[in-house]
PDB file of N, CA and C in Angstrom:
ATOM      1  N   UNK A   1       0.841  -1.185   0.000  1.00  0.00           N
ATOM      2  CA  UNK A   1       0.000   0.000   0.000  1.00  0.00           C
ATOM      3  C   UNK A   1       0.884   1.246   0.000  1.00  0.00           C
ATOM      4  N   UNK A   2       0.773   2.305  -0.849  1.00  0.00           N
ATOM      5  CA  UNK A   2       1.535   3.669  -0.998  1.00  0.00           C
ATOM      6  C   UNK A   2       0.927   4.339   0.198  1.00  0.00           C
ATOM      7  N   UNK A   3       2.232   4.695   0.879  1.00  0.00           N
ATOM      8  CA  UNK A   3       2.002   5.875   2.170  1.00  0.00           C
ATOM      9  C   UNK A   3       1.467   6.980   1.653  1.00  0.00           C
ATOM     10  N   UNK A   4       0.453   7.622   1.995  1.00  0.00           N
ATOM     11  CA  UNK A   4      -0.303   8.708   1.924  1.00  0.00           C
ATOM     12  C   UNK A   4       0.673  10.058   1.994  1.00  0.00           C
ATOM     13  N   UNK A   5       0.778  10.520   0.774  1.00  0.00           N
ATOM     14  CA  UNK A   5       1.469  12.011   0.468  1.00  0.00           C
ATOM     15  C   UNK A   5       0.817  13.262   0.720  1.00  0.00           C
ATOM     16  N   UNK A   6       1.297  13.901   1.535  1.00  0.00           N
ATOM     17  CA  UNK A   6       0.610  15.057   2.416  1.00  0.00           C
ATOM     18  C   UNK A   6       1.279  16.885   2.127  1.00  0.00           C
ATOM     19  N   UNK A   7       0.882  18.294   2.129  1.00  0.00           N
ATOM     20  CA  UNK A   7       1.440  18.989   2.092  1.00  0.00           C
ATOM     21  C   UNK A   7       0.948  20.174   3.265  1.00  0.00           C
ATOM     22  N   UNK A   8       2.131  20.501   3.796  1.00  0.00           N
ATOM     23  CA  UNK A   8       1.705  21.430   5.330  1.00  0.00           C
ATOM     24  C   UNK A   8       2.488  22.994   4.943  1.00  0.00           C
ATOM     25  N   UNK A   9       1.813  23.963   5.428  1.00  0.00           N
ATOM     26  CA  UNK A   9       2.291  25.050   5.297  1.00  0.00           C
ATOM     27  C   UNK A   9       2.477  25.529   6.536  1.00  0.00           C
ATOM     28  N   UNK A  10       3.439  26.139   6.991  1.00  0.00           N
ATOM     29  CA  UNK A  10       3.488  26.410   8.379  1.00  0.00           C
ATOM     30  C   UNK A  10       4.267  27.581   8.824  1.00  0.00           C
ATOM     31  N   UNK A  11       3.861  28.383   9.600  1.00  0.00           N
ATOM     32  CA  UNK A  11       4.242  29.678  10.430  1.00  0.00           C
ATOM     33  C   UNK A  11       4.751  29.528  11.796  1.00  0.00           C
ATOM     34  N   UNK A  12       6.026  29.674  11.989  1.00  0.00           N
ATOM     35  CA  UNK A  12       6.862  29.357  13.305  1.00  0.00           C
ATOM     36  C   UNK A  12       7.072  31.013  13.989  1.00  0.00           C
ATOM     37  N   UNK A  13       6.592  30.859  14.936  1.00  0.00           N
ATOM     38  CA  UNK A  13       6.954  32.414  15.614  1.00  0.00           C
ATOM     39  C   UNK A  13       7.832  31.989  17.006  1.00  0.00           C
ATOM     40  N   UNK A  14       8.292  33.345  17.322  1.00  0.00           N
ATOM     41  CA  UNK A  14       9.103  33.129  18.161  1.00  0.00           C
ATOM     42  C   UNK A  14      10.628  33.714  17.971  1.00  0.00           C
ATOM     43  N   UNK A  15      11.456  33.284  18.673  1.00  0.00           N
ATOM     44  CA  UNK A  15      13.041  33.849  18.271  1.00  0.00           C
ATOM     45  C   UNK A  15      13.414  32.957  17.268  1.00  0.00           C
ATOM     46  N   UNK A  16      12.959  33.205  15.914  1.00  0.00           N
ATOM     47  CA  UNK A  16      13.131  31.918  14.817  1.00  0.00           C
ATOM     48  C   UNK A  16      13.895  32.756  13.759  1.00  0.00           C
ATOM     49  N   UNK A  17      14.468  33.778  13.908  1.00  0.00           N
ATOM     50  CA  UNK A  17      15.452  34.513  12.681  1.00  0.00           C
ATOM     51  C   UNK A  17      16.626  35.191  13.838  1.00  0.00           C
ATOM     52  N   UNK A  18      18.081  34.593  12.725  1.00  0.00           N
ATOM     53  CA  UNK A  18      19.111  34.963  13.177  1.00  0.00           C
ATOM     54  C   UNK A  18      19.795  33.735  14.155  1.00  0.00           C
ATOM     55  N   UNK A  19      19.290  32.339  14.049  1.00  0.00           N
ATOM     56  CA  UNK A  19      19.660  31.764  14.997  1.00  0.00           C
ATOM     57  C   UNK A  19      19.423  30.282  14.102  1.00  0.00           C
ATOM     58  N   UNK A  20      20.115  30.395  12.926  1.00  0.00           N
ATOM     59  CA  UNK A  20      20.400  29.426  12.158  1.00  0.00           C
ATOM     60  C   UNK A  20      18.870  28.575  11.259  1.00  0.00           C
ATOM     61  N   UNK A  21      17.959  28.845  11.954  1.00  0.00           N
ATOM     62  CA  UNK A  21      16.575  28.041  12.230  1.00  0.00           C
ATOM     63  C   UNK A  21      16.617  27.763  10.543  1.00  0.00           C
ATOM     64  N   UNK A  22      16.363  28.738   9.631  1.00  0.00           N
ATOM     65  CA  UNK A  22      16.458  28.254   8.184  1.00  0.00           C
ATOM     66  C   UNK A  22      17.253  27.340   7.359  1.00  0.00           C
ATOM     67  N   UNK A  23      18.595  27.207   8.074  1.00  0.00           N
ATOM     68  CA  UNK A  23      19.808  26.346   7.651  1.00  0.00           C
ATOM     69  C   UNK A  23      19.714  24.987   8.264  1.00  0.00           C
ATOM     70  N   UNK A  24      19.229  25.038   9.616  1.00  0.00           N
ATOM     71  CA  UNK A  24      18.897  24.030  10.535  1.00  0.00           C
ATOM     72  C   UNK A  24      17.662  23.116   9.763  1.00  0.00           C
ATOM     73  N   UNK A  25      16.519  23.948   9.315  1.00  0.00           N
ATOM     74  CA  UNK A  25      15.480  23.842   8.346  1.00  0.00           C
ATOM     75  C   UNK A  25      15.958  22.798   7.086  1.00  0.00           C
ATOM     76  N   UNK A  26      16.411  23.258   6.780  1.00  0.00           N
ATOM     77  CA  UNK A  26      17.481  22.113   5.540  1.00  0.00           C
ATOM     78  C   UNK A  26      17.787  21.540   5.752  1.00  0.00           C
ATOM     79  N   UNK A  27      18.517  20.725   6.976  1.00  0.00           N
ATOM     80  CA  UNK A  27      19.708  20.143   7.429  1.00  0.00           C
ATOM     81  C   UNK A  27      17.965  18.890   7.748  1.00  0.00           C
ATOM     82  N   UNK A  28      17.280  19.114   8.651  1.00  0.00           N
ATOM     83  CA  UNK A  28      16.312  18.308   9.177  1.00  0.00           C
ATOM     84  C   UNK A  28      15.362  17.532   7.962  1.00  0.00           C
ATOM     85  N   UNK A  29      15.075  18.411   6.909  1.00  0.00           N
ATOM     86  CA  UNK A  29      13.969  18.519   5.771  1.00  0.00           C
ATOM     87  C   UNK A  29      14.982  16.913   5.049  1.00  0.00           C
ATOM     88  N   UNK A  30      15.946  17.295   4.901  1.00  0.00           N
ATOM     89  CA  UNK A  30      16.858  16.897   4.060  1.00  0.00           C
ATOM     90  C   UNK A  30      17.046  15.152   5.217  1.00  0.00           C
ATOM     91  N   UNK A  31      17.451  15.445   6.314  1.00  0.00           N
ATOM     92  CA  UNK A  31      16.924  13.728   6.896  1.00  0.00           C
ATOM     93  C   UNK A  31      15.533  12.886   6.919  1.00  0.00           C
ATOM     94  N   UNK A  32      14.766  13.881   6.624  1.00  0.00           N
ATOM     95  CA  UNK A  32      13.369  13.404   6.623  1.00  0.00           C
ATOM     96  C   UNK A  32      12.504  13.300   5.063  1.00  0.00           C
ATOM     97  N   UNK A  33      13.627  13.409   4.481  1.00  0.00           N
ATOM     98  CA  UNK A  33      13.011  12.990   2.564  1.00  0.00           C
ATOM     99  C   UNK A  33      11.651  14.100   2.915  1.00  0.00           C
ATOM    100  N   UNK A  34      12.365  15.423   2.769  1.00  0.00           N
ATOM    101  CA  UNK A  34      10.824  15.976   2.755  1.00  0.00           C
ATOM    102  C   UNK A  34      10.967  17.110   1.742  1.00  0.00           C
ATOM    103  N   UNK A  35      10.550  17.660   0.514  1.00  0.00           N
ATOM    104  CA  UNK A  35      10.788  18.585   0.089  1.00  0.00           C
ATOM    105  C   UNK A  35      10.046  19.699   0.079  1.00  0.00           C
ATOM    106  N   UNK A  36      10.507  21.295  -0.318  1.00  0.00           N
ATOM    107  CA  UNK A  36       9.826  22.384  -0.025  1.00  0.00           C
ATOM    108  C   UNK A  36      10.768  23.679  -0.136  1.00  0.00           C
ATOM    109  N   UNK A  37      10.346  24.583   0.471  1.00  0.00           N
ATOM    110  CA  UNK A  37      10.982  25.124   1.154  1.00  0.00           C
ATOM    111  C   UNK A  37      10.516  25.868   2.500  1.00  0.00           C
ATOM    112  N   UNK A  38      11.794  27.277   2.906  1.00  0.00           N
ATOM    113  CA  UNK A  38      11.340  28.060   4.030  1.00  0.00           C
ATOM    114  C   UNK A  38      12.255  28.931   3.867  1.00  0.00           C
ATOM    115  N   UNK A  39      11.621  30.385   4.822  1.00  0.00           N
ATOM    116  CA  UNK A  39      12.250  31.597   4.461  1.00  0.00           C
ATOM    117  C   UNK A  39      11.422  32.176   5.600  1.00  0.00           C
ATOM    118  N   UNK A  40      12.538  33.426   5.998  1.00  0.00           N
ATOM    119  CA  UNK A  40      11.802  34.506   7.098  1.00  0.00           C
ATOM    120  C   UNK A  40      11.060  35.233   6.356  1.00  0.00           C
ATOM    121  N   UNK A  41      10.100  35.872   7.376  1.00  0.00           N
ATOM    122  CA  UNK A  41       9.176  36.922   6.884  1.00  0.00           C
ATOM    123  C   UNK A  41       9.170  38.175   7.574  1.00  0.00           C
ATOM    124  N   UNK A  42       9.153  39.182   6.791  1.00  0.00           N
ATOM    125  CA  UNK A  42       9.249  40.680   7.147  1.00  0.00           C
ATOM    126  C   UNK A  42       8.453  40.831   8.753  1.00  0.00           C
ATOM    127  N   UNK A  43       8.085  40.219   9.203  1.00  0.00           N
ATOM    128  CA  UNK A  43       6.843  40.316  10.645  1.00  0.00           C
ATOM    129  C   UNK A  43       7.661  39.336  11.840  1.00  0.00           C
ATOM    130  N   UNK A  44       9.373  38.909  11.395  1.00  0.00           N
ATOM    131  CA  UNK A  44      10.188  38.562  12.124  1.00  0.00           C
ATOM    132  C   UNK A  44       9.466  36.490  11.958  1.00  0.00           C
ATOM    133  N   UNK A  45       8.973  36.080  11.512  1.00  0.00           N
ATOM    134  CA  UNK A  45       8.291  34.626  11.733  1.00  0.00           C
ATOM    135  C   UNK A  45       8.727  33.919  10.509  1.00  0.00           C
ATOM    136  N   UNK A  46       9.179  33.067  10.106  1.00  0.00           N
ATOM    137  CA  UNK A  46       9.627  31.936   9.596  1.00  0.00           C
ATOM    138  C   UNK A  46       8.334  31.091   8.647  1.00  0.00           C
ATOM    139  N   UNK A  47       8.406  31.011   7.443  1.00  0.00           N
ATOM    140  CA  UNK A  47       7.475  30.203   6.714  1.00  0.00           C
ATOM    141  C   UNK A  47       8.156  29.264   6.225  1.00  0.00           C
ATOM    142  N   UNK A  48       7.185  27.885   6.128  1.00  0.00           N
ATOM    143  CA  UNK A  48       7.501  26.818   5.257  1.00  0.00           C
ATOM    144  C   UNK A  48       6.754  26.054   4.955  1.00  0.00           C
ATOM    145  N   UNK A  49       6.948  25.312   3.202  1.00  0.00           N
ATOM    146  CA  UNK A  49       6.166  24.305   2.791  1.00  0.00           C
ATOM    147  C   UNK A  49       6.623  22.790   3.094  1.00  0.00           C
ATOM    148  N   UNK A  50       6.371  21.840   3.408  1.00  0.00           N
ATOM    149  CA  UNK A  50       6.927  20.886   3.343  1.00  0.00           C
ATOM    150  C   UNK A  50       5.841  20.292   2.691  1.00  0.00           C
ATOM    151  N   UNK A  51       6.489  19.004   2.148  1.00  0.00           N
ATOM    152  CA  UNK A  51       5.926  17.898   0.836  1.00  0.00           C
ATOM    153  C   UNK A  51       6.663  16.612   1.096  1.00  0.00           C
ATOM    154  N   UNK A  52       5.586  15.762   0.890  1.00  0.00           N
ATOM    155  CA  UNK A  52       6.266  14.592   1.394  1.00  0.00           C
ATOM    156  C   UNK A  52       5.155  13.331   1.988  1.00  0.00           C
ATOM    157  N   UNK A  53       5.824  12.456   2.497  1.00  0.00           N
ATOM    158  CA  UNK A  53       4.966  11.467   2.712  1.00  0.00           C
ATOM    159  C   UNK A  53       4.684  11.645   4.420  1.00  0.00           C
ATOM    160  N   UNK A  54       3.371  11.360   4.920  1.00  0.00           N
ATOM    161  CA  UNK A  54       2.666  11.897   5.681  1.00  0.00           C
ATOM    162  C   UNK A  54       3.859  12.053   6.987  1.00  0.00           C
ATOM    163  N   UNK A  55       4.093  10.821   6.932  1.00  0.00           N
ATOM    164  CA  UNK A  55       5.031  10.111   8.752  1.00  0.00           C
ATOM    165  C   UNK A  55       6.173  11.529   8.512  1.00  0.00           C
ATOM    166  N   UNK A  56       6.726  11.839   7.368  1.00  0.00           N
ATOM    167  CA  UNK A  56       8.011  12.316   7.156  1.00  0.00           C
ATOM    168  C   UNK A  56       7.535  13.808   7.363  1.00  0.00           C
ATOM    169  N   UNK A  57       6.268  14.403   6.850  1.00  0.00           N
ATOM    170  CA  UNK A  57       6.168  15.683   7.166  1.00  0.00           C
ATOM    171  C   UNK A  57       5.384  16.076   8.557  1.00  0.00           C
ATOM    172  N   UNK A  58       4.922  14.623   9.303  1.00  0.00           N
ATOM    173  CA  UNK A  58       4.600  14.971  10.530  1.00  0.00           C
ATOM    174  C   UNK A  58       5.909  15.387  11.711  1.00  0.00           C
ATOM    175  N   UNK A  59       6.826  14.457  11.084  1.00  0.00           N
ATOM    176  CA  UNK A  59       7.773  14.549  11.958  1.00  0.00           C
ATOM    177  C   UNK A  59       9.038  15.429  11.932  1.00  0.00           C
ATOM    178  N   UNK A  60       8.935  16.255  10.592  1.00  0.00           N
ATOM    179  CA  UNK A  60       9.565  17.713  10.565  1.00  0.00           C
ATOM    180  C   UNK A  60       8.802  18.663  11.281  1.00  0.00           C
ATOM    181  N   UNK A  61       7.875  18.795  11.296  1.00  0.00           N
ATOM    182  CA  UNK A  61       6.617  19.633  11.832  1.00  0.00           C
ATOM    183  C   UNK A  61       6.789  19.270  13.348  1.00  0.00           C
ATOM    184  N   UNK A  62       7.076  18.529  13.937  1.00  0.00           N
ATOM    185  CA  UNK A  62       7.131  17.963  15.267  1.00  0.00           C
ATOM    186  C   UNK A  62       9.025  18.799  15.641  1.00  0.00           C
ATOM    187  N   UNK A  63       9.893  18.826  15.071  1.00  0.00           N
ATOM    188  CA  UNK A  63      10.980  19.256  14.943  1.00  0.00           C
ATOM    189  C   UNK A  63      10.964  20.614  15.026  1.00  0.00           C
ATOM    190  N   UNK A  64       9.881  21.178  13.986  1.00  0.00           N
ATOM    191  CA  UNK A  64       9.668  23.001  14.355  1.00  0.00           C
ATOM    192  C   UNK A  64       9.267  23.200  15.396  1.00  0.00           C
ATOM    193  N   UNK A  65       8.400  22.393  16.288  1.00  0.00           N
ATOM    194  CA  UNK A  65       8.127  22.997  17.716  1.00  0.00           C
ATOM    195  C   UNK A  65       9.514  23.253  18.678  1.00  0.00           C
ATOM    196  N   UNK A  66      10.373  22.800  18.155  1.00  0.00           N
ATOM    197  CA  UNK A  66      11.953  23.175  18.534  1.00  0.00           C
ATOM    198  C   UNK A  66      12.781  23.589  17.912  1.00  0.00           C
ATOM    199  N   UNK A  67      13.046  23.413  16.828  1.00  0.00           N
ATOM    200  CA  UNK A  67      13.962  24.430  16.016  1.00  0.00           C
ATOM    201  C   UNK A  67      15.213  24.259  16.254  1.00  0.00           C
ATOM    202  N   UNK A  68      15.624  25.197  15.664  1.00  0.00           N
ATOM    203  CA  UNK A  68      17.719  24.917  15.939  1.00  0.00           C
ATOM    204  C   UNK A  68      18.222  25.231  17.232  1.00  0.00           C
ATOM    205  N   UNK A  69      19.610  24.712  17.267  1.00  0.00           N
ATOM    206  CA  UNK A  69      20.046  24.823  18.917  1.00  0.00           C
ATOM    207  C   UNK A  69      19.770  26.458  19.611  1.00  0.00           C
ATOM    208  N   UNK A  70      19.504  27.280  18.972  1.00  0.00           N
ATOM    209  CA  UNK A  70      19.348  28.839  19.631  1.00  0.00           C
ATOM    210  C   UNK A  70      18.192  29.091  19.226  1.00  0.00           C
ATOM    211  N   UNK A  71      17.209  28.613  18.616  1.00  0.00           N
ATOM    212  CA  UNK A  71      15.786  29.296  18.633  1.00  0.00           C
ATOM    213  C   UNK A  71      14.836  29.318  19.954  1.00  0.00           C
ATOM    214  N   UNK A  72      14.167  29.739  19.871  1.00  0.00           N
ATOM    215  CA  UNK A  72      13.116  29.634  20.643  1.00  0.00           C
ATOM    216  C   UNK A  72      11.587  29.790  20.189  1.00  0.00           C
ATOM    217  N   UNK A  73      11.054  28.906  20.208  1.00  0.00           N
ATOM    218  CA  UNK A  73       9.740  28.669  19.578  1.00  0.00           C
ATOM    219  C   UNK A  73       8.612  28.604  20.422  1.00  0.00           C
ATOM    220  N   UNK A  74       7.726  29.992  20.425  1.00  0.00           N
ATOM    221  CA  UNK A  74       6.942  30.386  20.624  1.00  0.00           C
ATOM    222  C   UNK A  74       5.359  29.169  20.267  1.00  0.00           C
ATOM    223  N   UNK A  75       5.303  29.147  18.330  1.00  0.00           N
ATOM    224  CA  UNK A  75       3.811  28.674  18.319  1.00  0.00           C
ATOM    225  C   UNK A  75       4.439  27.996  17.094  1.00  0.00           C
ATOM    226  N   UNK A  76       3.691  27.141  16.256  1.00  0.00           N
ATOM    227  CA  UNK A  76       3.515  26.745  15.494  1.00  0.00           C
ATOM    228  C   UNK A  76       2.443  26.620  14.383  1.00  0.00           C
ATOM    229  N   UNK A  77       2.162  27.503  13.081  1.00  0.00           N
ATOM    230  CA  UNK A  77       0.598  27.364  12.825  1.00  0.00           C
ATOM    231  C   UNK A  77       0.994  26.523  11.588  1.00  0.00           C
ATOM    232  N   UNK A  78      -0.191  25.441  11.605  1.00  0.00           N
ATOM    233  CA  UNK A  78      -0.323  24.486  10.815  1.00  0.00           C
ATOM    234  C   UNK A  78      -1.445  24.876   9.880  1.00  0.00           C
ATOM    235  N   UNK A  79      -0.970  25.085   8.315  1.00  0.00           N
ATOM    236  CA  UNK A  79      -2.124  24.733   7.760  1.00  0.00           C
ATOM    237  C   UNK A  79      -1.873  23.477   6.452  1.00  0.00           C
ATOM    238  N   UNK A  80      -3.204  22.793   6.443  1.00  0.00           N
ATOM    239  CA  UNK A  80      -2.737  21.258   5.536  1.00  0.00           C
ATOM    240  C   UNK A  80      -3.519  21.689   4.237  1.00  0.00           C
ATOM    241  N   UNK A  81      -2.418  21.092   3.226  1.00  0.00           N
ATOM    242  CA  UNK A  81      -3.068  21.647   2.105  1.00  0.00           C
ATOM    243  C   UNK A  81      -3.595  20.252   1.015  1.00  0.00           C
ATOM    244  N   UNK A  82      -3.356  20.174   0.337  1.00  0.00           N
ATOM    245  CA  UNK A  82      -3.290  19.039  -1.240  1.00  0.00           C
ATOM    246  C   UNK A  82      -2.210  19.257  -1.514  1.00  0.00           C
ATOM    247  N   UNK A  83      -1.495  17.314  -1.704  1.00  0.00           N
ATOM    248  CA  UNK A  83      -0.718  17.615  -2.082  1.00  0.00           C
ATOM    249  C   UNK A  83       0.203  17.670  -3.592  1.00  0.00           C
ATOM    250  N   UNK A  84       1.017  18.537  -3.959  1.00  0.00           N
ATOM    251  CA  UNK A  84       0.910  19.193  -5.145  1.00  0.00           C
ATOM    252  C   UNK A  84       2.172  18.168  -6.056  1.00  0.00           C
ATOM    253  N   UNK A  85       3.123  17.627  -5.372  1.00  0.00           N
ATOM    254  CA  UNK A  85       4.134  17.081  -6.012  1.00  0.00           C
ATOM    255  C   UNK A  85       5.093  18.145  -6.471  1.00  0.00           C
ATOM    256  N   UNK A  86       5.148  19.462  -6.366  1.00  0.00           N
ATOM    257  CA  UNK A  86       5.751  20.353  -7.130  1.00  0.00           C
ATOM    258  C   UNK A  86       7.333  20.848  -6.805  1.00  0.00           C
ATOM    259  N   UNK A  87       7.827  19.836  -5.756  1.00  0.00           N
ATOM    260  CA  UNK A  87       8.971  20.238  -5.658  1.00  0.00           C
ATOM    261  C   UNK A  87      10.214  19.053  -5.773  1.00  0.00           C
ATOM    262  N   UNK A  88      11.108  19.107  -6.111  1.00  0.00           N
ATOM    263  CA  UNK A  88      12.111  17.664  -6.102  1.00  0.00           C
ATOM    264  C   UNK A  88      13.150  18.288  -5.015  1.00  0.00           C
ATOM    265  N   UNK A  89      13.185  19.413  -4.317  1.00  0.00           N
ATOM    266  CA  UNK A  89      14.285  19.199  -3.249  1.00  0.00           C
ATOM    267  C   UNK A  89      13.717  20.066  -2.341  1.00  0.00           C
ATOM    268  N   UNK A  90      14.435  20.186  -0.925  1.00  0.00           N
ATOM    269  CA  UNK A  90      13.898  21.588  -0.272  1.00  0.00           C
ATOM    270  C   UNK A  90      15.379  22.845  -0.135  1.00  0.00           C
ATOM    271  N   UNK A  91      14.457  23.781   0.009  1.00  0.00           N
ATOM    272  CA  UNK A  91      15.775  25.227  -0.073  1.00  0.00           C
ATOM    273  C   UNK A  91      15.522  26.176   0.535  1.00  0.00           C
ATOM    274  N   UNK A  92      16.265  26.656   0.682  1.00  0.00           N
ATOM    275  CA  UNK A  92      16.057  27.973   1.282  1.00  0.00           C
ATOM    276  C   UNK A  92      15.379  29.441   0.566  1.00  0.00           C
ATOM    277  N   UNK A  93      14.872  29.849   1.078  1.00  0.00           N
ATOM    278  CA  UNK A  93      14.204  31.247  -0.430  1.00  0.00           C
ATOM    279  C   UNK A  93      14.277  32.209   0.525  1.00  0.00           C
ATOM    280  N   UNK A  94      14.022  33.068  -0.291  1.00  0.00           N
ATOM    281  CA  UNK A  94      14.111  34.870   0.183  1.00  0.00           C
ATOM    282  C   UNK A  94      12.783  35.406  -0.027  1.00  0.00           C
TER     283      UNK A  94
END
């Protein structure tokens, strides 16, 4: 049976810029076969898509409630979308 392919969009607030969290972001995405990306946002909060198979993007998403060794993570907003297939790696964006 094919594991169920899932896509999450998500808003990390908190001390999540300047403290690696986007590079850290890669480093995790990239053990968890998950592709997408993420990038800060002008309002100081951190966005990202992840894509992937369900277990793999639950458990990056479980990883943002902590973040890199110097973040500090406030909230996490989850939103679940359809998923699109539209990416073959994850990266960093501006």
């Amino acid at each position: 049976m094919l594991e169920k392919k899932v896509r999450a969009n998500v808003i990390i607030s908190g001390k999540v810029q300047g403290v690696f969290f986007r590079a850290e972001t890669l480093k995790a995405a990239s053990k968890n076969n998950v592709s997408g990306w993420v990038r800060n946002k002008k309002d100081g909060t951190v966005e990202a898509v992840f894509e992937g198979k369900e277990k793999d993007v639950l458990s990056i998403l479980e990883w943002c409630k902590t973040g890199s060794p110097h973040s500090m993570v406030k909230n996490t907003d989850v939103r679940w979308d359809d998923y699109q297939g539209e990416f073959s790696s994850f990266e960093i964006t501006r």
